[in-house]
C-alpha atoms as a PDB file:
ATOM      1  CA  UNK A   1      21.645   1.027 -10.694  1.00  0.00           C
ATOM      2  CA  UNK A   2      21.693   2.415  -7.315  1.00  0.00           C
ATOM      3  CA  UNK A   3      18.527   1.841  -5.267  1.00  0.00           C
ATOM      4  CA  UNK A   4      16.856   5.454  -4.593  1.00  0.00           C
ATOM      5  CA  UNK A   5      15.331   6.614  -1.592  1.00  0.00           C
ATOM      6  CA  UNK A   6      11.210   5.230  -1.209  1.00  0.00           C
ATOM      7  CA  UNK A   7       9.224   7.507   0.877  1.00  0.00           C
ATOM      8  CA  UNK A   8       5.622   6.469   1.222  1.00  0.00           C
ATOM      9  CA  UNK A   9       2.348   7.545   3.065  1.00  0.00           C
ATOM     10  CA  UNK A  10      -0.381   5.987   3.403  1.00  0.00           C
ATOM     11  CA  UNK A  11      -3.620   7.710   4.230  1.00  0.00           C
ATOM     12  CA  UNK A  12      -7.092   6.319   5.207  1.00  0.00           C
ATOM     13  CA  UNK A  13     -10.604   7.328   3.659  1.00  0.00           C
ATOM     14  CA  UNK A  14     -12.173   7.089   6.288  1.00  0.00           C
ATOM     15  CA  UNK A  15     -14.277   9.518   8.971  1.00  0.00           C
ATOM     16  CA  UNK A  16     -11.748   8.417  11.891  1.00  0.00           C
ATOM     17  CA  UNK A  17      -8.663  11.091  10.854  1.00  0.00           C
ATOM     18  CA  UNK A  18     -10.466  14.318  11.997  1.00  0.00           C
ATOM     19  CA  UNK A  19      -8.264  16.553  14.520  1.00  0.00           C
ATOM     20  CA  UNK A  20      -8.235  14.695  17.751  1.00  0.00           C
ATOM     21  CA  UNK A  21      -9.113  18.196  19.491  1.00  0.00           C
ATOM     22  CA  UNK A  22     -12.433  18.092  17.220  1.00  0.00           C
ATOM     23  CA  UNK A  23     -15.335  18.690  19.577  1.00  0.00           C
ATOM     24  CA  UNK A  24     -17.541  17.322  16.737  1.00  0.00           C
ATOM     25  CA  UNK A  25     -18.570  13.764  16.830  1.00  0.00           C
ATOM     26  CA  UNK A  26     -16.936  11.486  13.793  1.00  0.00           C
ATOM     27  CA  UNK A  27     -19.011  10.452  11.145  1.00  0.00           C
ATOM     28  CA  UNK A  28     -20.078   6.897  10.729  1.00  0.00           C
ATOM     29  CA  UNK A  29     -19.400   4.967   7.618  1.00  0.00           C
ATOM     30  CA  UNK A  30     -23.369   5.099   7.342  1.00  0.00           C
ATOM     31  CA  UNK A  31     -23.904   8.754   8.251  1.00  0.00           C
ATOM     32  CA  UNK A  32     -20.584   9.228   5.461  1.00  0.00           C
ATOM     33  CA  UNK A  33     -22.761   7.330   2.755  1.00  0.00           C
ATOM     34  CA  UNK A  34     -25.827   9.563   3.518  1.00  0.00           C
ATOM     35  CA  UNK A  35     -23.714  12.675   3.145  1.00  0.00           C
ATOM     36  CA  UNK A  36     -22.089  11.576  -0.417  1.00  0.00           C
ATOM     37  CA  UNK A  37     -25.491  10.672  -1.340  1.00  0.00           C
ATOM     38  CA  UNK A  38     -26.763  14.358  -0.844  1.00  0.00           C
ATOM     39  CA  UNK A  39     -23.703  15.807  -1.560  1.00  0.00           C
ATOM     40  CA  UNK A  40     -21.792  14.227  -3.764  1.00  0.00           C
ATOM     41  CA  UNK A  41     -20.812  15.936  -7.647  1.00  0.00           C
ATOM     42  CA  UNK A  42     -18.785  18.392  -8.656  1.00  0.00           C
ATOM     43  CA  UNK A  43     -19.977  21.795  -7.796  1.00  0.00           C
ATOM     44  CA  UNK A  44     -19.230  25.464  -9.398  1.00  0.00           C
ATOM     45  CA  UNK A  45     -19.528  28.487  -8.360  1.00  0.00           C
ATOM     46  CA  UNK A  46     -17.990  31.843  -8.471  1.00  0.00           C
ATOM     47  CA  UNK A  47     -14.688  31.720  -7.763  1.00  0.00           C
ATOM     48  CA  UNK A  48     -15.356  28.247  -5.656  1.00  0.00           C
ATOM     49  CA  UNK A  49     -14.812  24.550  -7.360  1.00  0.00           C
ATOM     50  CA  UNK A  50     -15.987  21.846  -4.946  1.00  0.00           C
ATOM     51  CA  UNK A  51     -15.881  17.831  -5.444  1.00  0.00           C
ATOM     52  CA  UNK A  52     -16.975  15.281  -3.578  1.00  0.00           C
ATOM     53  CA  UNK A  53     -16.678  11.569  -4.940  1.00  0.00           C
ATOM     54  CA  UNK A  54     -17.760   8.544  -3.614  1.00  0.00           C
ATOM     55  CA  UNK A  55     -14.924   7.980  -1.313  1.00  0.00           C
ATOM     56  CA  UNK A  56     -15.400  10.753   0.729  1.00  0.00           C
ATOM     57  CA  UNK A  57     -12.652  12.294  -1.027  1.00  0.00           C
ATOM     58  CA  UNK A  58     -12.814  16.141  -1.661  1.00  0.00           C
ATOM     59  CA  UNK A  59     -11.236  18.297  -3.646  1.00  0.00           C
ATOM     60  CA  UNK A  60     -11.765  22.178  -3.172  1.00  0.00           C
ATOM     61  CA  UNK A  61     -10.445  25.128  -4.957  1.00  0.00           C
ATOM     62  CA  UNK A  62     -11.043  28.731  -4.292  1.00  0.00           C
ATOM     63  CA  UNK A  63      -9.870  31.898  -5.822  1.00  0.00           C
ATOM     64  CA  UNK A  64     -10.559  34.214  -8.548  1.00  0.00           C
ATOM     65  CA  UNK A  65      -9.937  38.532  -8.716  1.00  0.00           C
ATOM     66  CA  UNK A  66      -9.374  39.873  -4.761  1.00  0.00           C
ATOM     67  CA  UNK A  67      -9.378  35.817  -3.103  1.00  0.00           C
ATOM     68  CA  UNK A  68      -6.393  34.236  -1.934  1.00  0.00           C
ATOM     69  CA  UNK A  69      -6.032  31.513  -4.201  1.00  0.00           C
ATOM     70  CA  UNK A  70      -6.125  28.043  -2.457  1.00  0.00           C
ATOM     71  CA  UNK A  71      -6.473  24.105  -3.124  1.00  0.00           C
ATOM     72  CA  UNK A  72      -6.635  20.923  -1.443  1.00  0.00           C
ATOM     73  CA  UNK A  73      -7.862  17.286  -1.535  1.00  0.00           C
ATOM     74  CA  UNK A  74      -8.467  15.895   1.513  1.00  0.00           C
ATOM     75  CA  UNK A  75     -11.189  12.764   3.167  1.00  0.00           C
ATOM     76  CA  UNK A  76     -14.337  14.244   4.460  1.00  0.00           C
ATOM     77  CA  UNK A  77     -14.441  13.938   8.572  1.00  0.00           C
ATOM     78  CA  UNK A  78     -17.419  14.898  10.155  1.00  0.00           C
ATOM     79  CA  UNK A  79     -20.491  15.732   8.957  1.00  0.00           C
ATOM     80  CA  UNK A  80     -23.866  17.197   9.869  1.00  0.00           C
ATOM     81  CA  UNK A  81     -27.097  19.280   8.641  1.00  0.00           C
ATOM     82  CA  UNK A  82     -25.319  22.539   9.310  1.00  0.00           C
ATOM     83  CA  UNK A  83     -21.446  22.074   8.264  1.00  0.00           C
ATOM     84  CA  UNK A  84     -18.806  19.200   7.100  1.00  0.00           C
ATOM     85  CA  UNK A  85     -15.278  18.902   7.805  1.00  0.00           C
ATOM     86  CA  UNK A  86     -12.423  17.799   6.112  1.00  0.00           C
ATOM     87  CA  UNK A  87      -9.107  16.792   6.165  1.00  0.00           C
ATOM     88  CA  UNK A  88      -6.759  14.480   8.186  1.00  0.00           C
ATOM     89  CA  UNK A  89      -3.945  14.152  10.724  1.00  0.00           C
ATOM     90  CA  UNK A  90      -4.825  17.777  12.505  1.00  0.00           C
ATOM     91  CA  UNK A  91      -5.125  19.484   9.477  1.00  0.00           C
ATOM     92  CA  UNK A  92      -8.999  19.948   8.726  1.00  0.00           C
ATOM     93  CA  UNK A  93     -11.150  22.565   7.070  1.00  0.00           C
ATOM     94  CA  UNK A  94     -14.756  23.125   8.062  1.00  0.00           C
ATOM     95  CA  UNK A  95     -17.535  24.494   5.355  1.00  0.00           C
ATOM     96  CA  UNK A  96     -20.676  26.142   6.184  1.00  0.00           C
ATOM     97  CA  UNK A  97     -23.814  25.012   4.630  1.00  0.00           C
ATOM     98  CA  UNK A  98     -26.142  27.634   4.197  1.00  0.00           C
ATOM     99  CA  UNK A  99     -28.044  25.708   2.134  1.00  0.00           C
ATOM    100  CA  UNK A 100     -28.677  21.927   0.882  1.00  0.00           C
ATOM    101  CA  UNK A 101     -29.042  21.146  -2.237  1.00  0.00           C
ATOM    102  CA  UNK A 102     -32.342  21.736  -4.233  1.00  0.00           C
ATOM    103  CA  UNK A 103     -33.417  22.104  -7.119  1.00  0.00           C
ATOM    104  CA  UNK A 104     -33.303  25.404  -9.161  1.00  0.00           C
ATOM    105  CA  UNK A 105     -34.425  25.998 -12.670  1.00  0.00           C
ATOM    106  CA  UNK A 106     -33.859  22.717 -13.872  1.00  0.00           C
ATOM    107  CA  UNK A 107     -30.351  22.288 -12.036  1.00  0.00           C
ATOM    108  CA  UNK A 108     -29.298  21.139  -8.700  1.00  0.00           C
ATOM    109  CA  UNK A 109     -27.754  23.923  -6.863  1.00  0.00           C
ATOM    110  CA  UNK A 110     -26.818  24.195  -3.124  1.00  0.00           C
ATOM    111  CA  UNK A 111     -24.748  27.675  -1.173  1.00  0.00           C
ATOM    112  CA  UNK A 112     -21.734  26.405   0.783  1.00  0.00           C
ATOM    113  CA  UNK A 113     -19.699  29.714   2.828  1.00  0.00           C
ATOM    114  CA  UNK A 114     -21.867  31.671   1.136  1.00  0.00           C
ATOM    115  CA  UNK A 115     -21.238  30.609  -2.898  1.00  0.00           C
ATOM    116  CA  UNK A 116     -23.736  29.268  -4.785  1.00  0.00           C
ATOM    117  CA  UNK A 117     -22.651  26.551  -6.220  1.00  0.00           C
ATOM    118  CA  UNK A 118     -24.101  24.176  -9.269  1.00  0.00           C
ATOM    119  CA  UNK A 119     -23.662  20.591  -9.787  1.00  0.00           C
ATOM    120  CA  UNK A 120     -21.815  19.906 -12.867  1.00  0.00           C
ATOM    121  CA  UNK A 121     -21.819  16.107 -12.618  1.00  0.00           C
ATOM    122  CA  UNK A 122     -22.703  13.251 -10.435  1.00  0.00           C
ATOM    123  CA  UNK A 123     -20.592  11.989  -8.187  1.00  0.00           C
ATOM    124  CA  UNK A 124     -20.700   8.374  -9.814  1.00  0.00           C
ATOM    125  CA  UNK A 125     -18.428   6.083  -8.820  1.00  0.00           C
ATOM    126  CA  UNK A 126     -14.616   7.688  -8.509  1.00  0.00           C
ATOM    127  CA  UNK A 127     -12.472   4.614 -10.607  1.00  0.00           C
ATOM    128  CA  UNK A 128      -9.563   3.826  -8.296  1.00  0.00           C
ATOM    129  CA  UNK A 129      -6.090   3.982  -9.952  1.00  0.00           C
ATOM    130  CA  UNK A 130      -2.871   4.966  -9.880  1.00  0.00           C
ATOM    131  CA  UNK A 131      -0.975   7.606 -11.127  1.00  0.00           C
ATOM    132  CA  UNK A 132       2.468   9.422 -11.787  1.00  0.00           C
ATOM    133  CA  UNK A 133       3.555  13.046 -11.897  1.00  0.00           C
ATOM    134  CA  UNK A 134       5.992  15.642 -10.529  1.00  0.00           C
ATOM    135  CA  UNK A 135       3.426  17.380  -8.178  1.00  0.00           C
ATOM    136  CA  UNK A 136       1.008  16.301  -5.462  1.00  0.00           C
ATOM    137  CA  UNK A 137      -2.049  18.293  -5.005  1.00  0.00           C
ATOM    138  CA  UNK A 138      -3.215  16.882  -1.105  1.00  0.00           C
ATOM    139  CA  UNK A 139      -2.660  13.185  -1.530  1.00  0.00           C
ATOM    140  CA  UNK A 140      -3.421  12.768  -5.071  1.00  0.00           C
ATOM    141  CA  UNK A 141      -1.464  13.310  -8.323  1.00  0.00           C
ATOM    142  CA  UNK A 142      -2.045  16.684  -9.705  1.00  0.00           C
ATOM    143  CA  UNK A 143      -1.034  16.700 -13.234  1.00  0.00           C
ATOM    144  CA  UNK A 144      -0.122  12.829 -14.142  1.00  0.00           C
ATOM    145  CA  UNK A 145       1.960  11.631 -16.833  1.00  0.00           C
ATOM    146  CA  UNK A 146       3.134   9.005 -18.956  1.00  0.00           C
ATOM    147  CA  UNK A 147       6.403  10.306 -19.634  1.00  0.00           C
ATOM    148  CA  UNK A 148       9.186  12.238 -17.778  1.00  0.00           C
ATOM    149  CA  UNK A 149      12.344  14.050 -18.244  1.00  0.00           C
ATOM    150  CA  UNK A 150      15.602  12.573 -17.141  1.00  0.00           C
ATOM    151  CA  UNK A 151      16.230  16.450 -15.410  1.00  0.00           C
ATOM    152  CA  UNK A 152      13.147  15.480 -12.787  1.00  0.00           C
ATOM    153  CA  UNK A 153      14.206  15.417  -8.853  1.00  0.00           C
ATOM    154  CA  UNK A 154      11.771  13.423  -7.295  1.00  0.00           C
ATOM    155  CA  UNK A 155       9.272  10.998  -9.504  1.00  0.00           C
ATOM    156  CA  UNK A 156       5.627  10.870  -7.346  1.00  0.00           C
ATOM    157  CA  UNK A 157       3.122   8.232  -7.413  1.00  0.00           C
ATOM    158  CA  UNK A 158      -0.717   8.828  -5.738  1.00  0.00           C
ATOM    159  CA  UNK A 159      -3.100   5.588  -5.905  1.00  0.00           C
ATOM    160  CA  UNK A 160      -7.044   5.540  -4.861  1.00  0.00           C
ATOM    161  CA  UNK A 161      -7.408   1.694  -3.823  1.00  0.00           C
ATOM    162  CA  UNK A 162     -10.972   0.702  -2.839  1.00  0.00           C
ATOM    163  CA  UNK A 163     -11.946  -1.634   0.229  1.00  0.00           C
ATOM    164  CA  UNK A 164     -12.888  -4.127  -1.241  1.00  0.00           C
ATOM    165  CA  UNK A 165      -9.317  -4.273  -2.994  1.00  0.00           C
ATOM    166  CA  UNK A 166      -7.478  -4.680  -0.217  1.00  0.00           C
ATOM    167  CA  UNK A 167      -6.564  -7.786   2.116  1.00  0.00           C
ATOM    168  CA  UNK A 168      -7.069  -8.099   6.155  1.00  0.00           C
ATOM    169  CA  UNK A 169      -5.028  -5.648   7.910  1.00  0.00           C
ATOM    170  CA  UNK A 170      -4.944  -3.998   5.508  1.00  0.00           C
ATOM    171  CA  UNK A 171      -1.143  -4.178   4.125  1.00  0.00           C
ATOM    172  CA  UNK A 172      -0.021  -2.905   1.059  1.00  0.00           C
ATOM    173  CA  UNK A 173       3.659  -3.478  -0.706  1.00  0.00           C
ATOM    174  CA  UNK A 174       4.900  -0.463  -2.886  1.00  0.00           C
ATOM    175  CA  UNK A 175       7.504  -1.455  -5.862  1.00  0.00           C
ATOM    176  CA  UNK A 176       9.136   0.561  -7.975  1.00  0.00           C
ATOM    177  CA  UNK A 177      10.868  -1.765 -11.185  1.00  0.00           C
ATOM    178  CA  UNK A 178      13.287  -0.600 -14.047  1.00  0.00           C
ATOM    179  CA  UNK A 179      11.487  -2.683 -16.748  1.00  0.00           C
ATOM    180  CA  UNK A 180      14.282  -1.414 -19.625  1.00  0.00           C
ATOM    181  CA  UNK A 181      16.945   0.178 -18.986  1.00  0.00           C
ATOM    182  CA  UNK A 182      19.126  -0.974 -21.222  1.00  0.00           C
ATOM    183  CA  UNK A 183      22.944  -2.046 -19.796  1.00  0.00           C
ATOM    184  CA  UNK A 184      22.181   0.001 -16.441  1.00  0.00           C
ATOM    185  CA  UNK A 185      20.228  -2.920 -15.177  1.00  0.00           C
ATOM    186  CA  UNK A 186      18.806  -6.472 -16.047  1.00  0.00           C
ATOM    187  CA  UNK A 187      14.902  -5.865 -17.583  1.00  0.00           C
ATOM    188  CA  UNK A 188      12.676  -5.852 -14.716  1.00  0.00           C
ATOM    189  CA  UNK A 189      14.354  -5.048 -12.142  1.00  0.00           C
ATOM    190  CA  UNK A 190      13.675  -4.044  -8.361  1.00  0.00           C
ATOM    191  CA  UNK A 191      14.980  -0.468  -7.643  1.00  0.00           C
ATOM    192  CA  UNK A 192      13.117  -0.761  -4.277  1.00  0.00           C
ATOM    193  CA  UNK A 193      10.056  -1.785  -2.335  1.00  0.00           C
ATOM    194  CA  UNK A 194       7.963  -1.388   0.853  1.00  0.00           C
ATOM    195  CA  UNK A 195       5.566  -3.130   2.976  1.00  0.00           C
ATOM    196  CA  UNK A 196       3.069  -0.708   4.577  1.00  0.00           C
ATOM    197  CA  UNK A 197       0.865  -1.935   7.089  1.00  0.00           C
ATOM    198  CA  UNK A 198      -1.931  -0.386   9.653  1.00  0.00           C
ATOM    199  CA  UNK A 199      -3.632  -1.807  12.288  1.00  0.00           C
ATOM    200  CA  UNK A 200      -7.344  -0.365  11.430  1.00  0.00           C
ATOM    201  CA  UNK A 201     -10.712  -2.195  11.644  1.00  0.00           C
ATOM    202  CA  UNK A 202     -11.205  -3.088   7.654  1.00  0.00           C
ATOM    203  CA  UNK A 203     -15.005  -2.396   8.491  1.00  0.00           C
ATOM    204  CA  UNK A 204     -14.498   0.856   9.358  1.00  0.00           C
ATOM    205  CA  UNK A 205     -12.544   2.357   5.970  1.00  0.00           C
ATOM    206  CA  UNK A 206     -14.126   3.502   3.055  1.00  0.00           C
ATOM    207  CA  UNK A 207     -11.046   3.345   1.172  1.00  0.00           C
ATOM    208  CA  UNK A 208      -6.866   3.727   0.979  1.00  0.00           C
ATOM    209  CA  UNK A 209      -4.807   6.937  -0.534  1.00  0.00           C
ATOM    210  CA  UNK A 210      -1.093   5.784  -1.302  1.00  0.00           C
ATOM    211  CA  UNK A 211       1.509   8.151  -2.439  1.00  0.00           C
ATOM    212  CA  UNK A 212       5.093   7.415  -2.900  1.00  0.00           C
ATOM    213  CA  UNK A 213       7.722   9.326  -3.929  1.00  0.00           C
ATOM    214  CA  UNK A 214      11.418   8.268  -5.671  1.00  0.00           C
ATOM    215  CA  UNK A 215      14.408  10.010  -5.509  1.00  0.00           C
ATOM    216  CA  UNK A 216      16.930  10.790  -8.249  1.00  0.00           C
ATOM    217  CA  UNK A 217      19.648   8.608  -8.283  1.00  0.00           C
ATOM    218  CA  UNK A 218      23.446  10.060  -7.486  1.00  0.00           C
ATOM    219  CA  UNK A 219      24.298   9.338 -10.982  1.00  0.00           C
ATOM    220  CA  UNK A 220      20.803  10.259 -12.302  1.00  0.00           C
ATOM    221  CA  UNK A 221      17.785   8.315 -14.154  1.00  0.00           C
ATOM    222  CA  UNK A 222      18.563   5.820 -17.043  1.00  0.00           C
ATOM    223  CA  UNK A 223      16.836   6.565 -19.597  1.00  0.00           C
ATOM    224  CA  UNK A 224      13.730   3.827 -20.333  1.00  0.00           C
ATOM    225  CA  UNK A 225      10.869   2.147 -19.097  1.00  0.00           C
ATOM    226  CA  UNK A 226       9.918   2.097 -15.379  1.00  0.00           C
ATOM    227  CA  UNK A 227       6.787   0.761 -13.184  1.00  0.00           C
ATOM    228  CA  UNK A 228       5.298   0.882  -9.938  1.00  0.00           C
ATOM    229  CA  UNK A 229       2.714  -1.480  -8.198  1.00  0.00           C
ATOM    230  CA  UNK A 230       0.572  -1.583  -5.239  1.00  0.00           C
ATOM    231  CA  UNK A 231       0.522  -4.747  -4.087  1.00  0.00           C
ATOM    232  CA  UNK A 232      -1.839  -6.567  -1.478  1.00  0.00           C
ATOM    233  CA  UNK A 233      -2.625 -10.196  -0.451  1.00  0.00           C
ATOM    234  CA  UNK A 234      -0.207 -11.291  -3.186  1.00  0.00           C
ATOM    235  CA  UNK A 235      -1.319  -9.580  -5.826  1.00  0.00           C
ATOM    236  CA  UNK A 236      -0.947  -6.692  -7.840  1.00  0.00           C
ATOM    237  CA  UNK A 237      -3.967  -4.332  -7.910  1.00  0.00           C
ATOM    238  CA  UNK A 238      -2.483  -1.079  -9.164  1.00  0.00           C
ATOM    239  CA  UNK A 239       0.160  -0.470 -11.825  1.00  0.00           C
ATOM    240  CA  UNK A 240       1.286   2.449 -13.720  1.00  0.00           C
ATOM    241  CA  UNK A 241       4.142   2.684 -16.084  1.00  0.00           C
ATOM    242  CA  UNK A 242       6.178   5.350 -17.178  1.00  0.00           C
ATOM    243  CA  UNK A 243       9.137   6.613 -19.374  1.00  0.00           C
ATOM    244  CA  UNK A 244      12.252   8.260 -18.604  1.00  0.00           C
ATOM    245  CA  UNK A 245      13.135  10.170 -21.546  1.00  0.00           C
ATOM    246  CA  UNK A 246      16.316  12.860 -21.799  1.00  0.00           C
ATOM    247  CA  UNK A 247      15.731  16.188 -20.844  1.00  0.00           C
ATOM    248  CA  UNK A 248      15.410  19.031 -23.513  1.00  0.00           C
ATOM    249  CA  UNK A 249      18.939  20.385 -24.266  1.00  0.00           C
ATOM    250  CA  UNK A 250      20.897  17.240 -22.877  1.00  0.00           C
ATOM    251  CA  UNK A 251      22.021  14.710 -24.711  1.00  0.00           C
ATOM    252  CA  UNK A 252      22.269  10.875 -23.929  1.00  0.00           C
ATOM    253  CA  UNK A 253      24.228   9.825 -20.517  1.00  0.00           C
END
């Protein structure tokens, strides 16, 4: 089996990303954990879908009749009484707050660019894990699955690895395995791996986004059982398996 092509990202949660030309200050870790605390839930409102977990991770969706529809999940950046930023490597969004949230009629509500929006649900604590799809939505995984068809380009993998998780460095090692194959390769084996390592203050990160992507091979996917790990200090803290099944239409290679 021919090893594919890894490409792999690796992303910090953490207030230290924002656009260097940012005029802003950066958030603290502290001044982050106050904000979540606050802010933190899903939020609706009309034509406006806002999350923010305990991470710092936010997800935002806007659209709806006459709105140019748009989506992204990004870390928050900076953060203050009056606005919050987010997003990373240049790329950052900043929302207005017109007004904190309080509490209205029995629900918590809060108006953020001008939409009111209502807390759905707490922000509780956002389980870390890993998952597999076809499509990224920002760094994360945007409609994960289990199983795949043989027909699919490019397999993606998003993980949400807390802190605490991680060993000093932090470094990370991403492997992709061919548990059964059947005669394309022996069970469990190694279709390709990398290490991933930043030099970043542990104390300073909230958390680690991972995605990884895995290219089609020349000859195409075997059909079977696959898995990918995140690995760290020697161990495996992440794992997600998945299924290569044959496309609708095709038959068996």
């Amino acid at each position: 089996m021919r090893t594919a092509q890894l490409v792999v990202v690796l992303s910090l949660l953490s207030p230290h990303l924002a656009c260097k030309r940012e005029e802003k200050p950066k958030a603290s870790t502290a001044e982050l954990a106050a904000f979540i605390k606050t802010y933190g839930g899903a939020w609706k409102g009309p034509g406006m879908e806002l999350t923010i977990d305990s991470l710092g991770m936010v997800r935002y969706q806007r659209g709806g009749t006459g709105a140019t529809n748009k989506s992204f999940t990004a870390p928050l950046s900076t953060v203050d009484a009056k606005s919050f930023t987010v997003g990373l490597l240049g790329l950052t969004t900043t929302f207005r707050i017109d007004r904190p949230p309080h509490e209205e009629g029995g629900a918590l509500k809060m108006t953020i660019d001008g939409v009111e929006l209502t807390r759905i649900a707490s922000a509780g604590p956002r389980a870390p894990g890993i998952a597999i799809c076809t499509r990224l939505d920002g760094d994360l995984c945007a409609d994960p699955a289990s199983e795949l068809p043989a027909s699919v380009e490019k397999i993606q993998m998003s993980a949400l690895v807390e802190k605490a998780a991680a060993s000093a460095g932090p470094s990370f090692l991403i492997v992709w395995i061919a548990e059964d194959v059947g005669e394309s390769a022996p069970a469990n084996h190694t279709i390709a791996e990398t290490p991933l390592t930043f030099q970043e203050d542990p104390s300073k990160l909230t958390g680690f986004t991972i995605k990884a992507s895995l290219s089609r091979p020349t000859k195409g996917w075997p059909l079977g059982k696959y898995r990918v790990e995140v690995r760290t200090g020697g161990k495996t803290v992440q794992t997600a398996r998945f299924t290569i099944v044959a496309a609708k239409g095709a038959g068996a290679p």
